[in-house]
PDB file of N, CA and C in Angstrom:
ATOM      1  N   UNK A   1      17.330   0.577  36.007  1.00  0.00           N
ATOM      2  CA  UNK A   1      16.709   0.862  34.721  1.00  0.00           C
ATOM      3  C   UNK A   1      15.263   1.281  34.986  1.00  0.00           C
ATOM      4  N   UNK A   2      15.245   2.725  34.729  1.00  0.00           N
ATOM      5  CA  UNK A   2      13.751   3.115  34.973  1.00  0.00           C
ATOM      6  C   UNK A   2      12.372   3.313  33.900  1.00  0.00           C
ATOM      7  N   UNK A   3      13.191   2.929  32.807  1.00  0.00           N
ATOM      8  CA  UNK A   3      12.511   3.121  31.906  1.00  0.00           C
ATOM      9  C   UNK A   3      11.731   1.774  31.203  1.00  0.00           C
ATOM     10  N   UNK A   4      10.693   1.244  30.876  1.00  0.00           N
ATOM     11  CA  UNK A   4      10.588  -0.120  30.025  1.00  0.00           C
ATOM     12  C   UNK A   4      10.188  -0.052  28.609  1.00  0.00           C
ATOM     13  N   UNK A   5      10.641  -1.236  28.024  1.00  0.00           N
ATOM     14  CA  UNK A   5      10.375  -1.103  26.754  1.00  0.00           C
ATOM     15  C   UNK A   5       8.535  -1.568  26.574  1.00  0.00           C
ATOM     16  N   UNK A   6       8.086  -0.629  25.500  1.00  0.00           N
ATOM     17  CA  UNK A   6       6.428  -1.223  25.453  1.00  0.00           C
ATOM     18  C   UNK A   6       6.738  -1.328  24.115  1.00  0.00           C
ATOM     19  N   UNK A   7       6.274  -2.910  23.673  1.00  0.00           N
ATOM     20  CA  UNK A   7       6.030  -3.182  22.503  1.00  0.00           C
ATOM     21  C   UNK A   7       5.035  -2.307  21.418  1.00  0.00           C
ATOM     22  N   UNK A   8       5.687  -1.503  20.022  1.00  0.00           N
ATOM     23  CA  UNK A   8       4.543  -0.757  19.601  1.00  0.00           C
ATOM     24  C   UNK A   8       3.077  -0.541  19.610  1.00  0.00           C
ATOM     25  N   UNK A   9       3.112  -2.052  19.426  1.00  0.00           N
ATOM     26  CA  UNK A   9       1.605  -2.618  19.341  1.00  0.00           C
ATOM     27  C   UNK A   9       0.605  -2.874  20.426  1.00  0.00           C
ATOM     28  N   UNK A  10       1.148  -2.596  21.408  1.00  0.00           N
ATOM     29  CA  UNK A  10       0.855  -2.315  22.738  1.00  0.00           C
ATOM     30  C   UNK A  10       1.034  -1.077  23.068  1.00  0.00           C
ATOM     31  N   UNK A  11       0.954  -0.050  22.858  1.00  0.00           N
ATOM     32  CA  UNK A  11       1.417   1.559  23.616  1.00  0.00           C
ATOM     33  C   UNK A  11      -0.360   1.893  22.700  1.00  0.00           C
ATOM     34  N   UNK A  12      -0.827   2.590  23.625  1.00  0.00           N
ATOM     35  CA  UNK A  12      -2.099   2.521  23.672  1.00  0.00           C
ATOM     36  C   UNK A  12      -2.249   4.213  22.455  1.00  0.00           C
ATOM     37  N   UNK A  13      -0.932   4.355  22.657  1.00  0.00           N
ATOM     38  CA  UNK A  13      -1.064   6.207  22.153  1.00  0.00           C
ATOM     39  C   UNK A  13      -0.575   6.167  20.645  1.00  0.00           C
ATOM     40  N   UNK A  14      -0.170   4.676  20.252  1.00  0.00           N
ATOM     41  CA  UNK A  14       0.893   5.025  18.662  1.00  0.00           C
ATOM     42  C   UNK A  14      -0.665   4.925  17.922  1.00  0.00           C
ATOM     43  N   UNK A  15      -0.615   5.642  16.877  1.00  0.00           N
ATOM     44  CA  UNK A  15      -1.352   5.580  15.686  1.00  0.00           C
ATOM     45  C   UNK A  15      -0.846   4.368  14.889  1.00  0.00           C
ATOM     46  N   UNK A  16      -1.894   3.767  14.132  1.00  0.00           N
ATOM     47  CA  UNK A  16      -1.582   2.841  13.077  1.00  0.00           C
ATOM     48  C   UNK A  16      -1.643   2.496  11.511  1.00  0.00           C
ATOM     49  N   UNK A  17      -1.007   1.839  10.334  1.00  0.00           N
ATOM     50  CA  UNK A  17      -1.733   2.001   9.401  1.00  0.00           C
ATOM     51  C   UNK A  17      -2.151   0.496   9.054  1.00  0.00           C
ATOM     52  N   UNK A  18      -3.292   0.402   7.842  1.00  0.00           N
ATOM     53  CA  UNK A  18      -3.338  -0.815   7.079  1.00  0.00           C
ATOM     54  C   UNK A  18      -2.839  -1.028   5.860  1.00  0.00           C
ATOM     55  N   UNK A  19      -2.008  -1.576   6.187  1.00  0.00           N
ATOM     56  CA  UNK A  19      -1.757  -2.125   4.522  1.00  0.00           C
ATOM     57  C   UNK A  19      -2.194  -3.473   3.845  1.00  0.00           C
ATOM     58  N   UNK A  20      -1.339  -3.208   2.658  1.00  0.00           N
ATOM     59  CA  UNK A  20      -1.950  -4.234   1.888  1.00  0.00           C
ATOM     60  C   UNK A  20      -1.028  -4.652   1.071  1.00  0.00           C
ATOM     61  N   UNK A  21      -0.486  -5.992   0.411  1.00  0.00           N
ATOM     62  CA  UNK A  21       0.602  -6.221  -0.489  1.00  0.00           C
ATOM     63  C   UNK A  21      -0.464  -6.819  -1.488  1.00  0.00           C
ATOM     64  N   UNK A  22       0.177  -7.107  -2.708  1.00  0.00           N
ATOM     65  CA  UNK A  22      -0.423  -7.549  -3.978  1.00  0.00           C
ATOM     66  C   UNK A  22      -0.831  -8.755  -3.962  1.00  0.00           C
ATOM     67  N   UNK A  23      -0.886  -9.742  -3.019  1.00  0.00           N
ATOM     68  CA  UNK A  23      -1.893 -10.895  -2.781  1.00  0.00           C
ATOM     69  C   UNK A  23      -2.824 -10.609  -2.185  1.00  0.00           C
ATOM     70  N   UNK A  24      -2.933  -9.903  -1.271  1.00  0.00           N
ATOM     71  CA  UNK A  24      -4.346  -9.219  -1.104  1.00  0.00           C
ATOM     72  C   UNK A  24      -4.404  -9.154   0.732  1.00  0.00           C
ATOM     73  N   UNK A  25      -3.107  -9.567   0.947  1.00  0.00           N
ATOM     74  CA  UNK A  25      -3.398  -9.858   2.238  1.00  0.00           C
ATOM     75  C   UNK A  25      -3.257  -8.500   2.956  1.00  0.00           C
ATOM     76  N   UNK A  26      -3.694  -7.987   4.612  1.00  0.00           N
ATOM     77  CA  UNK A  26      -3.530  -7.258   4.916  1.00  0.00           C
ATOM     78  C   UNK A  26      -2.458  -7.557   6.366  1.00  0.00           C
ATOM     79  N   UNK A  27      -2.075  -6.022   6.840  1.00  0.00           N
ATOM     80  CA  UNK A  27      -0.836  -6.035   7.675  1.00  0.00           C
ATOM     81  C   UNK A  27      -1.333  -4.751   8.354  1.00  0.00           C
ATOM     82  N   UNK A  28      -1.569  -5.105  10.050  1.00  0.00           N
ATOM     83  CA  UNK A  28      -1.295  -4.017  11.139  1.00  0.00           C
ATOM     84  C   UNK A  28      -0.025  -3.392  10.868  1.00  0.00           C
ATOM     85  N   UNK A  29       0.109  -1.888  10.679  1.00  0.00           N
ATOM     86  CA  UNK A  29       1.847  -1.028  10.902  1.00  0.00           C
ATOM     87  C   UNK A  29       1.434   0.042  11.915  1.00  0.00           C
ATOM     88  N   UNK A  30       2.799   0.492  12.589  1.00  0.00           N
ATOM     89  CA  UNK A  30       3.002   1.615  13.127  1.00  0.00           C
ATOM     90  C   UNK A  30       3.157   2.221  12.066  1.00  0.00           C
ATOM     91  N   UNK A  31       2.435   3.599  12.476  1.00  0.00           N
ATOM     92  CA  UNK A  31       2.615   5.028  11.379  1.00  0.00           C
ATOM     93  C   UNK A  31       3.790   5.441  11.386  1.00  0.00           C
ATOM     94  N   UNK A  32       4.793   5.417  12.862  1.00  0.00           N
ATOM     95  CA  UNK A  32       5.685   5.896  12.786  1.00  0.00           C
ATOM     96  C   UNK A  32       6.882   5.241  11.815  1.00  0.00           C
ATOM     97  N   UNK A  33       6.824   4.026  11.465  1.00  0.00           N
ATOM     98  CA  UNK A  33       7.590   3.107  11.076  1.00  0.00           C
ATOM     99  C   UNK A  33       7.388   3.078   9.399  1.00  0.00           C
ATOM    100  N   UNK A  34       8.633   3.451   8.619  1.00  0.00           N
ATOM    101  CA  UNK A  34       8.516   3.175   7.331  1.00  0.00           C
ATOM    102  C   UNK A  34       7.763   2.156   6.719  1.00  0.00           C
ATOM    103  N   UNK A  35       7.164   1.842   5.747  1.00  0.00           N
ATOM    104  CA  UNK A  35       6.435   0.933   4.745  1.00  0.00           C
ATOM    105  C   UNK A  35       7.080   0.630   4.178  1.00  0.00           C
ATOM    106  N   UNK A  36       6.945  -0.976   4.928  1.00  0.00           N
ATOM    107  CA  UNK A  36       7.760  -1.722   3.758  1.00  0.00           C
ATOM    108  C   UNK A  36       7.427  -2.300   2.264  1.00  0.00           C
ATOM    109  N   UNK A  37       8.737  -2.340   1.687  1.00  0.00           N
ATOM    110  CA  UNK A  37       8.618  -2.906   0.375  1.00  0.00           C
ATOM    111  C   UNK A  37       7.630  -3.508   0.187  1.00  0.00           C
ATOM    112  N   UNK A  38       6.482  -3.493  -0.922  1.00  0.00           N
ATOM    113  CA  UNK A  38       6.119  -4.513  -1.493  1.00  0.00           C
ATOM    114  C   UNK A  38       4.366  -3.930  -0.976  1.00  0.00           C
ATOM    115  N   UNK A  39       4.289  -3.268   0.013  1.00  0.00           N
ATOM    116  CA  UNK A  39       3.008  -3.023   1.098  1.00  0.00           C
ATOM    117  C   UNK A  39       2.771  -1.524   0.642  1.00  0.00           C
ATOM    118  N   UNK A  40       1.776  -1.248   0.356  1.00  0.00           N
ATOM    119  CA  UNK A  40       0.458   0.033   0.629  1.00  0.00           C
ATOM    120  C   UNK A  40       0.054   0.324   1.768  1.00  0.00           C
ATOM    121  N   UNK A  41      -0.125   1.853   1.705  1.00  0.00           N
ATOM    122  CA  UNK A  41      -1.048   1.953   2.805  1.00  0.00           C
ATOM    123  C   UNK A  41      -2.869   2.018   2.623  1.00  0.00           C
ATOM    124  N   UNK A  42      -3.983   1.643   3.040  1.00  0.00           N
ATOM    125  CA  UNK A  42      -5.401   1.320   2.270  1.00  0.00           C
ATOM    126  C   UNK A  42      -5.895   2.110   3.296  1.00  0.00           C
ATOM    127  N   UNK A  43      -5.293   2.448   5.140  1.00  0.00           N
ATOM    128  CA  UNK A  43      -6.114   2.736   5.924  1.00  0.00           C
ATOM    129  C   UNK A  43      -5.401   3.435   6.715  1.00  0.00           C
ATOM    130  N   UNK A  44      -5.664   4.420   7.146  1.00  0.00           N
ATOM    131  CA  UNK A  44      -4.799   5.195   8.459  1.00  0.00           C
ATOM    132  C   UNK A  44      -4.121   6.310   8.064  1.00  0.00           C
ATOM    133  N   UNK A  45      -3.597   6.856   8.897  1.00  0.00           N
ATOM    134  CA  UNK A  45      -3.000   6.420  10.580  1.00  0.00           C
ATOM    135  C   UNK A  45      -4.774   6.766  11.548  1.00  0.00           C
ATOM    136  N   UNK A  46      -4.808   6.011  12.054  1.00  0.00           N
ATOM    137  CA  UNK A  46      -5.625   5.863  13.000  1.00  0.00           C
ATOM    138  C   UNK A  46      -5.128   5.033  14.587  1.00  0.00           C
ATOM    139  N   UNK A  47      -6.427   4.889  15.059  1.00  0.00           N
ATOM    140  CA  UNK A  47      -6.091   4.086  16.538  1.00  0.00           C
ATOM    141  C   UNK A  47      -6.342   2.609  16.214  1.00  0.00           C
ATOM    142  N   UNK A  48      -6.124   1.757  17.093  1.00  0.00           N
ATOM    143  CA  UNK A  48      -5.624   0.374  16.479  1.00  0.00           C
ATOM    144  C   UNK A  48      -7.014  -0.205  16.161  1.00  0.00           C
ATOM    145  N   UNK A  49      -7.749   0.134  17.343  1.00  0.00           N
ATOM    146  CA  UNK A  49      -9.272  -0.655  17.342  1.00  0.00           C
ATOM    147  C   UNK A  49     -10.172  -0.351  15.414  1.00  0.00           C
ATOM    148  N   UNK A  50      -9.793   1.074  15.312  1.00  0.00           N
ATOM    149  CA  UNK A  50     -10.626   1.340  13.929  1.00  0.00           C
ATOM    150  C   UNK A  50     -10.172   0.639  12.848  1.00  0.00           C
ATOM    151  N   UNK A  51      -8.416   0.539  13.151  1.00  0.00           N
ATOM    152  CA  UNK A  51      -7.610  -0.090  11.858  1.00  0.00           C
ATOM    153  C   UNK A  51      -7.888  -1.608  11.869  1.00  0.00           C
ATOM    154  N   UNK A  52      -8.212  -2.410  13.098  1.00  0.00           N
ATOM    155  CA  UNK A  52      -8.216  -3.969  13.388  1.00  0.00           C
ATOM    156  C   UNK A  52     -10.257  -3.973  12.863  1.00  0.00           C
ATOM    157  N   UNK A  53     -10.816  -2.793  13.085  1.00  0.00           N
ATOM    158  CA  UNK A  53     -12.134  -3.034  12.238  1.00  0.00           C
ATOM    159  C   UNK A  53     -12.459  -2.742  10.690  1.00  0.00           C
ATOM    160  N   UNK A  54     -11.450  -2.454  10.562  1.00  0.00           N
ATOM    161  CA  UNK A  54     -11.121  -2.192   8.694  1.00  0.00           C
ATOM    162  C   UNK A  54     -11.197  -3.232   8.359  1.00  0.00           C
ATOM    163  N   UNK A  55      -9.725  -3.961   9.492  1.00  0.00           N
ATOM    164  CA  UNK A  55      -9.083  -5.134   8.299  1.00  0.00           C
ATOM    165  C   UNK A  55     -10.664  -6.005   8.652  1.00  0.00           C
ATOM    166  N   UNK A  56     -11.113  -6.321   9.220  1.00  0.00           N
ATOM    167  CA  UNK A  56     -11.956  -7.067   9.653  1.00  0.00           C
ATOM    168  C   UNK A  56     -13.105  -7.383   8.903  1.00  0.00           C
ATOM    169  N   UNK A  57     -13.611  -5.782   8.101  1.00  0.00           N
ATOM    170  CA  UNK A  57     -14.238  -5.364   7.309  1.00  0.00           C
ATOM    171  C   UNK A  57     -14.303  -5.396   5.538  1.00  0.00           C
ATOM    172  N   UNK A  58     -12.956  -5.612   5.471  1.00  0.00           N
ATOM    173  CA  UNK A  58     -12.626  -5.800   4.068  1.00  0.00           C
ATOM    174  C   UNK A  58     -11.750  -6.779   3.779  1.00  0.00           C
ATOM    175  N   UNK A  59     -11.444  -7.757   4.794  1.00  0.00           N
ATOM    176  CA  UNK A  59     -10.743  -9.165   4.482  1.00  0.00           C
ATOM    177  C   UNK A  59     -11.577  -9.815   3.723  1.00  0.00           C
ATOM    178  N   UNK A  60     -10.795 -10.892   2.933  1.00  0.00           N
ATOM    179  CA  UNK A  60     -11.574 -11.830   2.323  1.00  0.00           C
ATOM    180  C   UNK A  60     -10.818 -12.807   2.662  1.00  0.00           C
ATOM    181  N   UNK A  61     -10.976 -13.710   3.015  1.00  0.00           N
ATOM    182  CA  UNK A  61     -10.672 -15.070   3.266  1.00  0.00           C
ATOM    183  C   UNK A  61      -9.832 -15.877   1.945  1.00  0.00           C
ATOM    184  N   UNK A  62      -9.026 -15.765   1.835  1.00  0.00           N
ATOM    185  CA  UNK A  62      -8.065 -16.190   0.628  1.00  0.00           C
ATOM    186  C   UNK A  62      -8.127 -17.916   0.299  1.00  0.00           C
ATOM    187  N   UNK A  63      -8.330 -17.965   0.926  1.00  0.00           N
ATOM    188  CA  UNK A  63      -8.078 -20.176   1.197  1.00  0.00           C
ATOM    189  C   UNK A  63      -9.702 -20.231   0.479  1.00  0.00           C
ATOM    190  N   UNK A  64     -10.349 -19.785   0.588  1.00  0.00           N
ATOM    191  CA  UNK A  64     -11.709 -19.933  -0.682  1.00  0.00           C
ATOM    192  C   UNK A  64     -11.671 -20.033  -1.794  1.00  0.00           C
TER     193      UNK A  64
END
């Protein structure tokens, strides 16, 4: 077997999006990968580092 599997979220080359569901929370996606039910997209497709400084950027801490 010459080939290996790389977890999406690990392959340094996939683009990503941010979403968001109606509690407010947010969710790392592959672009390539349908949106699921219930989730928006707020950010992307970009590279992971810009999308992980979005969420970073516009989280709010919910348990407050």
């Amino acid at each position: 077997m010459s080939e290996q599997y790389v977890n999406p979220f690990d392959d340094p080359e996939n683009q990503f999006l941010v979403l968001i569901n109606q509690c407010g929370q947010y969710s790392l996606w592959p672009d390539f990968k349908p949106t699921p039910s219930g989730w928006k997209n707020t950010f992307g497709p970009s590279d992971k580092q810009r999308c992980i400084a979005y969420i970073e950027a516009h989280w709010q801490d919910i348990r407050v």
